[in-house]
N, C-alpha and C. Protein backbone atom coordinates (compact mmCIF):
# COMPACT_ATOMS: atom_id res chain seq x y z
N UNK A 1 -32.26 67.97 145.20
CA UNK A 1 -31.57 69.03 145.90
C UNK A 1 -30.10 69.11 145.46
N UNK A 2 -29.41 68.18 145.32
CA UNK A 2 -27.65 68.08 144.82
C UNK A 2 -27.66 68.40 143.58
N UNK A 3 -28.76 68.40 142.48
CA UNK A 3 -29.10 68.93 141.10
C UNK A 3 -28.74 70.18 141.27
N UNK A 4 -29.69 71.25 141.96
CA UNK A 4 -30.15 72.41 141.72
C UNK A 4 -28.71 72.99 142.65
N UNK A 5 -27.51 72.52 143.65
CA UNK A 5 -26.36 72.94 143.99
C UNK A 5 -25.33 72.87 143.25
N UNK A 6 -25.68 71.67 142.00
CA UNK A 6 -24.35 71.54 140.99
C UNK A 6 -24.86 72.61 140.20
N UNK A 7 -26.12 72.85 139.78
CA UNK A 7 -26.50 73.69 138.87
C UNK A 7 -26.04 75.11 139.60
N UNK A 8 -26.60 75.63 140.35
CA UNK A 8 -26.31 77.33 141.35
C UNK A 8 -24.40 77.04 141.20
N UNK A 9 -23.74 75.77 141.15
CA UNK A 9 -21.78 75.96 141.69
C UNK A 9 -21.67 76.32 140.31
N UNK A 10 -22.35 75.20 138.95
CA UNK A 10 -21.84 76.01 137.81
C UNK A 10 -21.74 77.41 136.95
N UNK A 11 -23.34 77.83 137.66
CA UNK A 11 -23.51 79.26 137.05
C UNK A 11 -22.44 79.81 137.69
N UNK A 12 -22.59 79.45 139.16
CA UNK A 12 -21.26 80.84 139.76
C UNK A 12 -19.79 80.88 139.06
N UNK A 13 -19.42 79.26 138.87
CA UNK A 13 -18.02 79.20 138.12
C UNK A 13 -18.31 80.29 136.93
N UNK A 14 -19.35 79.80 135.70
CA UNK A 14 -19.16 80.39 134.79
C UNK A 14 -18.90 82.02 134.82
N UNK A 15 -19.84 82.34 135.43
CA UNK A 15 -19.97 83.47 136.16
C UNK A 15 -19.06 84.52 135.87
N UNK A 16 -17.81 83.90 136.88
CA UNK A 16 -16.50 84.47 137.58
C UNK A 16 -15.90 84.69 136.12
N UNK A 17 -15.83 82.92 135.37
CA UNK A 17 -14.73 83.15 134.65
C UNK A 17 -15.16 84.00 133.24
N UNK A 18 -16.62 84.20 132.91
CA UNK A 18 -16.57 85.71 132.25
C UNK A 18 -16.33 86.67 132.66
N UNK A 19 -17.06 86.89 133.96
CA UNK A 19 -16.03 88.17 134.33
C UNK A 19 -14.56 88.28 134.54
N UNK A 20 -13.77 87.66 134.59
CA UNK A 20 -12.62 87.52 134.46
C UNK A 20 -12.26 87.76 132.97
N UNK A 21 -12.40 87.04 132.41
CA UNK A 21 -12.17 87.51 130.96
C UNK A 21 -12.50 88.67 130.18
N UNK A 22 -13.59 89.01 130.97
CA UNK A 22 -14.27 90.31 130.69
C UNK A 22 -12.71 91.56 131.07
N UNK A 23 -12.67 91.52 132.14
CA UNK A 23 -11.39 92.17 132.86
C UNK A 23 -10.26 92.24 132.23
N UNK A 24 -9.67 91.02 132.16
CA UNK A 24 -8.27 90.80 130.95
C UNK A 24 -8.55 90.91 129.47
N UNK A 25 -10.01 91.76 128.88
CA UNK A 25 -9.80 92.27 127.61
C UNK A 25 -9.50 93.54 127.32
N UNK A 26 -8.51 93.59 126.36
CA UNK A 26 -7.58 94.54 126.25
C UNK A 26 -8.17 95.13 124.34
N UNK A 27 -9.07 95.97 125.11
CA UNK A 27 -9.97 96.92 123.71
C UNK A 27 -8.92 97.57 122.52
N UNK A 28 -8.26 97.68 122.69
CA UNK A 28 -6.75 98.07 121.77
C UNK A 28 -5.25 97.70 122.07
N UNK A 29 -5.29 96.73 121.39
CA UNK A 29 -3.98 96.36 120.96
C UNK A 29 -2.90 97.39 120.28
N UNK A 30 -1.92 98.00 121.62
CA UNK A 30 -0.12 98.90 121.07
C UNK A 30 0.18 98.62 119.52
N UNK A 31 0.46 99.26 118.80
CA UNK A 31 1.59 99.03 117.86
C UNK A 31 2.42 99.43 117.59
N UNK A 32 3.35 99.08 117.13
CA UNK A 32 5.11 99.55 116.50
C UNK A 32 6.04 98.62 117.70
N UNK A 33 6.58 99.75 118.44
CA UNK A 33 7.73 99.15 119.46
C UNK A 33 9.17 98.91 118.44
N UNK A 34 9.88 98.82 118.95
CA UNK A 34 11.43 98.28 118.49
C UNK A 34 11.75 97.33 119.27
N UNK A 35 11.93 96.01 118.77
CA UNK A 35 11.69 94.49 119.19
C UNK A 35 13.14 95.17 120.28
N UNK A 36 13.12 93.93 121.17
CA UNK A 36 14.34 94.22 122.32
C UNK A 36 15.70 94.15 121.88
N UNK A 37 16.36 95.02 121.95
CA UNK A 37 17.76 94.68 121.77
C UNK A 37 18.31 95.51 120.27
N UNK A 38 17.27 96.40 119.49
CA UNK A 38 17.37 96.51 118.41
C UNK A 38 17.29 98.60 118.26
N UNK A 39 18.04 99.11 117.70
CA UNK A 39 17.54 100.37 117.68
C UNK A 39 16.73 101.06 116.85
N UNK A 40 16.06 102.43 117.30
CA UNK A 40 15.08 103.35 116.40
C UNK A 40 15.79 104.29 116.22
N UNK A 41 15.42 105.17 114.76
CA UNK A 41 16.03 106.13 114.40
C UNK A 41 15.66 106.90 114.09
N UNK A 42 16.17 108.41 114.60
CA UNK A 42 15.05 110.03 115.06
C UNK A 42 14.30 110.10 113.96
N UNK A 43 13.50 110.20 113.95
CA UNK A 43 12.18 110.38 112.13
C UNK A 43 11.96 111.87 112.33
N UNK A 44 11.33 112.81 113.21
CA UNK A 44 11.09 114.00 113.26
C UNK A 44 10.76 114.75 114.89
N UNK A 45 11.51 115.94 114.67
CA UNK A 45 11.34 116.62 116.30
C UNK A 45 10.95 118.03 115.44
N UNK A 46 9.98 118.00 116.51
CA UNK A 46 9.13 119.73 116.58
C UNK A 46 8.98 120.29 118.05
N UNK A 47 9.14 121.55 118.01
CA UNK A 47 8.40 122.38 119.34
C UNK A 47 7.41 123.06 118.91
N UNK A 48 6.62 122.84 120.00
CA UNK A 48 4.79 123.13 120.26
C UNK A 48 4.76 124.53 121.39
N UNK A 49 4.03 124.88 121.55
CA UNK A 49 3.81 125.67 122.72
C UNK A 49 2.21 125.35 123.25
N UNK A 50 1.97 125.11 124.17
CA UNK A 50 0.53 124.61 125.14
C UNK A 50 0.09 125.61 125.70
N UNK A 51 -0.74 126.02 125.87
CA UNK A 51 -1.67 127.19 126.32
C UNK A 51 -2.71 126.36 127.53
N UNK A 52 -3.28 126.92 128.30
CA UNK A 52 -4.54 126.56 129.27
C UNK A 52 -5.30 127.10 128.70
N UNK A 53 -6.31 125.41 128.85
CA UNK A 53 -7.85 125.84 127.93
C UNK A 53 -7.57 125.75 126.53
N UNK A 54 -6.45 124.76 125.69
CA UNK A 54 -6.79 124.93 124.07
C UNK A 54 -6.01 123.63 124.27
N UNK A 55 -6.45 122.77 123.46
CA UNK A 55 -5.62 121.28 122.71
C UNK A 55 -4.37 121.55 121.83
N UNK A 56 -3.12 121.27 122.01
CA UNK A 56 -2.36 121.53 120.48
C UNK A 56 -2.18 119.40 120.08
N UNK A 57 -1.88 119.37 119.14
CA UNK A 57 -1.80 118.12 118.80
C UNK A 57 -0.31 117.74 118.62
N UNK A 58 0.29 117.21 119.49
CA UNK A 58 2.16 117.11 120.10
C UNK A 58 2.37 115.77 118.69
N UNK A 59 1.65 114.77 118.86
CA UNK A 59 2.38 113.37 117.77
C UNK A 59 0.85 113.40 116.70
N UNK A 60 1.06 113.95 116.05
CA UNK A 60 0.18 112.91 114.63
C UNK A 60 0.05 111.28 114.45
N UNK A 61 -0.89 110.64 114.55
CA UNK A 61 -1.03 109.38 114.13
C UNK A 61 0.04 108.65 113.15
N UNK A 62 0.63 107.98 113.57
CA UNK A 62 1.39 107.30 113.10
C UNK A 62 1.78 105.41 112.45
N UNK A 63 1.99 105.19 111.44
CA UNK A 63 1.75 104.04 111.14
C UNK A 63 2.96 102.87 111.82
N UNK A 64 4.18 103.71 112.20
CA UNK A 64 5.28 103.03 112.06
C UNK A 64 6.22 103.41 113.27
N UNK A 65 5.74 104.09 114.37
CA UNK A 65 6.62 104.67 115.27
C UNK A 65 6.93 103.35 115.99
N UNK A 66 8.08 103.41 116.51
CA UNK A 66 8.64 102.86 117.72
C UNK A 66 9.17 103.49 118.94
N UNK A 67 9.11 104.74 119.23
CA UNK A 67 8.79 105.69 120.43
C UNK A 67 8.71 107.12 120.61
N UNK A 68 7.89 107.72 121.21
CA UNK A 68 7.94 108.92 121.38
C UNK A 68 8.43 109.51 122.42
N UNK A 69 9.19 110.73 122.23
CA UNK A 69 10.09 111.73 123.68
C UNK A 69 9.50 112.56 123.23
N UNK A 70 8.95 113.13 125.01
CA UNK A 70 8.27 115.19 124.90
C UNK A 70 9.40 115.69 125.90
N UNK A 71 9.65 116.84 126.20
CA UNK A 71 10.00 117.15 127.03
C UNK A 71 9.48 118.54 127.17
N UNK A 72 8.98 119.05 128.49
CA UNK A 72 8.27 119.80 128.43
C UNK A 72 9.17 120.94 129.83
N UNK A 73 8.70 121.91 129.54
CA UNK A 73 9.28 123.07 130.75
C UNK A 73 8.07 123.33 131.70
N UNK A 74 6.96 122.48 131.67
CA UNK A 74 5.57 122.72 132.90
C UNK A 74 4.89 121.80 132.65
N UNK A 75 3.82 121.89 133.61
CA UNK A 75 2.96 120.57 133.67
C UNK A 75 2.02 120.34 132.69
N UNK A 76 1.90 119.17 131.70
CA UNK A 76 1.00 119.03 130.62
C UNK A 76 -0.12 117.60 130.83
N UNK A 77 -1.04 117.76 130.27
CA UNK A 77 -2.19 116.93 130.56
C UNK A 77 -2.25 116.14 128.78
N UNK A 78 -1.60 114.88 128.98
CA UNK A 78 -1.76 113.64 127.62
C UNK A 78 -3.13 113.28 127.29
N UNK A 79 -3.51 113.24 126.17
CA UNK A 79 -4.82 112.31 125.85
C UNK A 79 -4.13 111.35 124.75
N UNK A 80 -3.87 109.99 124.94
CA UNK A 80 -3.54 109.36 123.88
C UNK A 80 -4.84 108.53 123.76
N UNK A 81 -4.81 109.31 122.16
CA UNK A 81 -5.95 108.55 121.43
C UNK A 81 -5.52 107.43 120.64
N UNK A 82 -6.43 106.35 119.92
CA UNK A 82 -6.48 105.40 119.10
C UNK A 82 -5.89 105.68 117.61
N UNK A 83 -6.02 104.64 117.11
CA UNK A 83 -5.05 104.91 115.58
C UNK A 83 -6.28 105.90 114.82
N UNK A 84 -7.48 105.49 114.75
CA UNK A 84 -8.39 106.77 114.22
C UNK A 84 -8.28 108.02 114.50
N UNK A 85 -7.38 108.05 115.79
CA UNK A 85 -7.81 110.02 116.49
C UNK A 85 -8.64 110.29 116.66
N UNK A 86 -9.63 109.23 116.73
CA UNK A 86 -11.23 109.74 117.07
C UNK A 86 -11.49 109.34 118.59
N UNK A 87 -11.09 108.42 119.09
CA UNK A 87 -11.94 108.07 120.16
C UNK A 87 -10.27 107.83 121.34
N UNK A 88 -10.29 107.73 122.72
CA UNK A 88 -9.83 107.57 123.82
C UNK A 88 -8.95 106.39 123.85
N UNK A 89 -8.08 106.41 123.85
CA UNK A 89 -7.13 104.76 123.76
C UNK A 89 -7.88 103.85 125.10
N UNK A 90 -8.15 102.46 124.57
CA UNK A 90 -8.81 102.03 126.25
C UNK A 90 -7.49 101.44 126.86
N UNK A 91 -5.85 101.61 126.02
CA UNK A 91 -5.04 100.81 126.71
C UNK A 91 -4.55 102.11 127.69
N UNK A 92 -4.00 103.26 127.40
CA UNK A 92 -3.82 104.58 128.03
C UNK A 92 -4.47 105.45 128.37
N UNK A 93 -5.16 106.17 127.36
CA UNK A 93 -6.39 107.33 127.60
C UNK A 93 -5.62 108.44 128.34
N UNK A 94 -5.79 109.42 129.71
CA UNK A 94 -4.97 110.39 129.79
C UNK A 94 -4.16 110.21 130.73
N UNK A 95 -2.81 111.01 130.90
CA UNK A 95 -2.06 111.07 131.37
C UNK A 95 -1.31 112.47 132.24
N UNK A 96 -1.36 112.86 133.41
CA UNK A 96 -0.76 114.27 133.81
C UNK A 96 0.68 114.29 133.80
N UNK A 97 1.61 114.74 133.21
CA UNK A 97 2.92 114.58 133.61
C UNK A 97 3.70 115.56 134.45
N UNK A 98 4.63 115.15 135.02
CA UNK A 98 5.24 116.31 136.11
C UNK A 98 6.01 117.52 135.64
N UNK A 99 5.99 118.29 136.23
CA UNK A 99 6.72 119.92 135.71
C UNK A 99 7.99 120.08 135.26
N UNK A 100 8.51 120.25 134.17
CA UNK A 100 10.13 120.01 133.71
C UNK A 100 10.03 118.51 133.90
N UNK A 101 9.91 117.71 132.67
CA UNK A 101 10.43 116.46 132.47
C UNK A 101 10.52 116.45 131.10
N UNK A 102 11.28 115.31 131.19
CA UNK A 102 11.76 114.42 129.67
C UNK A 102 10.59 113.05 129.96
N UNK A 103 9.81 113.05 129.03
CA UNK A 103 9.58 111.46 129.17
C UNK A 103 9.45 110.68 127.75
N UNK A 104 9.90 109.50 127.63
CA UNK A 104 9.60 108.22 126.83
C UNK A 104 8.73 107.87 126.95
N UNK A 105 8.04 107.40 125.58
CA UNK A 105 6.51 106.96 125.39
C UNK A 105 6.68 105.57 124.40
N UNK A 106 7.04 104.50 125.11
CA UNK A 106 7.32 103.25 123.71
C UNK A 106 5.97 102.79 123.24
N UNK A 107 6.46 103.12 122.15
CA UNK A 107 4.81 102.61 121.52
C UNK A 107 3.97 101.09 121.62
N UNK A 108 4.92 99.88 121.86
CA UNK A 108 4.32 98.88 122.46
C UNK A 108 3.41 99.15 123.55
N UNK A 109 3.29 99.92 124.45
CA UNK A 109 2.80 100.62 125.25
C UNK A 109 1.69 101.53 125.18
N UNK A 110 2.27 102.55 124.38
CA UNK A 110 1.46 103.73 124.25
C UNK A 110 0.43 103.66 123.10
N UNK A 111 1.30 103.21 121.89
CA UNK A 111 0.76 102.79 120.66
C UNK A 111 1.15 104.18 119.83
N UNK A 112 0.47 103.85 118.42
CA UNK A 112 0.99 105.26 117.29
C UNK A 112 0.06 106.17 117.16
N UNK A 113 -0.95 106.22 118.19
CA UNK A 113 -2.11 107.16 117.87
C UNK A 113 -1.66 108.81 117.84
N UNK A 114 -3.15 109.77 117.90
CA UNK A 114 -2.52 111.17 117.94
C UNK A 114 -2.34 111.05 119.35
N UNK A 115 -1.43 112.13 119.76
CA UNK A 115 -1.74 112.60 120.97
C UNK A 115 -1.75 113.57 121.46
N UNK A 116 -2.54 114.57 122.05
CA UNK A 116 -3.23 115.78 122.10
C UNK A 116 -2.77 116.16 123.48
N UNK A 117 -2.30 117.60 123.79
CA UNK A 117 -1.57 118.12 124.89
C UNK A 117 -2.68 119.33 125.28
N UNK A 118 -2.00 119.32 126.51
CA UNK A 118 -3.01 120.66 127.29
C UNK A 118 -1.78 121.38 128.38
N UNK A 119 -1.58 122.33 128.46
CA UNK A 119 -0.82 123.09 129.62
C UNK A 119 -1.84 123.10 130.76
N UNK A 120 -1.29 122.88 132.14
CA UNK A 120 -2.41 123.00 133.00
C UNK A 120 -2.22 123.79 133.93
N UNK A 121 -0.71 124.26 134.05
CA UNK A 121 -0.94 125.72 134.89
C UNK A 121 -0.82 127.30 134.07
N UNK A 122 0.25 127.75 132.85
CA UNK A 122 0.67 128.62 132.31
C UNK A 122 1.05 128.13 131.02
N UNK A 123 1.49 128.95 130.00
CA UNK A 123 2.10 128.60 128.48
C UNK A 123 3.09 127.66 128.98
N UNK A 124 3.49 126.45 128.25
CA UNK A 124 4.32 125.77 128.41
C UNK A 124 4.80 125.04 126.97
N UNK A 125 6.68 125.79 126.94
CA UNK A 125 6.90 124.58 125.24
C UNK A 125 7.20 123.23 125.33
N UNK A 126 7.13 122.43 124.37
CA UNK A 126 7.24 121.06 124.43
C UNK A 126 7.77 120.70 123.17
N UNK A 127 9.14 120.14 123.76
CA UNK A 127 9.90 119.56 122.12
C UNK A 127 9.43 118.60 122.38
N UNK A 128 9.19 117.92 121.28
CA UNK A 128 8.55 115.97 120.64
C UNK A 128 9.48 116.00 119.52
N UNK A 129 9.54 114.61 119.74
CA UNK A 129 10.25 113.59 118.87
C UNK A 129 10.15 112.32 118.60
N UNK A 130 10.00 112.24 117.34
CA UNK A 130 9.72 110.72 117.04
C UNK A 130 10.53 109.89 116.81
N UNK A 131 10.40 108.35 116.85
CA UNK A 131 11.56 107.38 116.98
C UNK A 131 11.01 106.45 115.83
N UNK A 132 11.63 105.69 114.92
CA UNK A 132 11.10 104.63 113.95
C UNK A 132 12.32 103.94 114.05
């Protein structure tokens, strides 16, 4: 009987601690960033215009960014994808941002993938800019 309770306590330990590990795996690893304390320097700014109901593509995949700024005049819907542009980042994936903002996107974070915009109430422009 004390066999088959050490045996049932170990499965459960093991159990947990795959699922745990299962949990703290992180399917894509960020790249670029600008180590702390160190600066990036403007590489390229464009304005886009976003429509409801059509994708425009705001950042191109990038090998070397260390952050991205949008700033937008309405509310836009983020998809940051993976370094392929094919598939859903599992560290970000999408994002809604609020109406008239500036936001920073550090790529330790976000990473250098594409990232694909949507307007979600009316036409809305969006300057981007990249940081290396």
């Amino acid at each position: 009987m004390i066999n088959k309770e050490k045996i049932i306590g170990i499965a459960l330990i093991a159990l947990v601690a795959v699922i745990g590990f299962a949990l703290n795996l992180n399917l894509q690893g960020a790249q670029g960033s600008a180590p702390s304390g160190l600066t990036a320097s403007h590489a390229t700014s464009s304005t886009i215009t976003a429509v409801t109901g059509a994708s425009k593509v705001a950042f191109a995949t990038s090998t070397n960014c260390a952050s991205r700024v949008m700033q937008s005049n309405g509310t836009v819907r983020l998809k940051f994808a993976d370094d392929s542009r094919l598939t859903l980042s599992a560290t970000v994936g999408f994002r809604l941002t609020a109406t008239s903002s500036l936001m920073a996107f550090d790529s330790g974070i976000y990473g250098c993938g594409q990232v694909t915009v949507w307007a979600e109430d009316a036409t809305t422009v969006i300057t981007v800019s990249e940081f290396r």
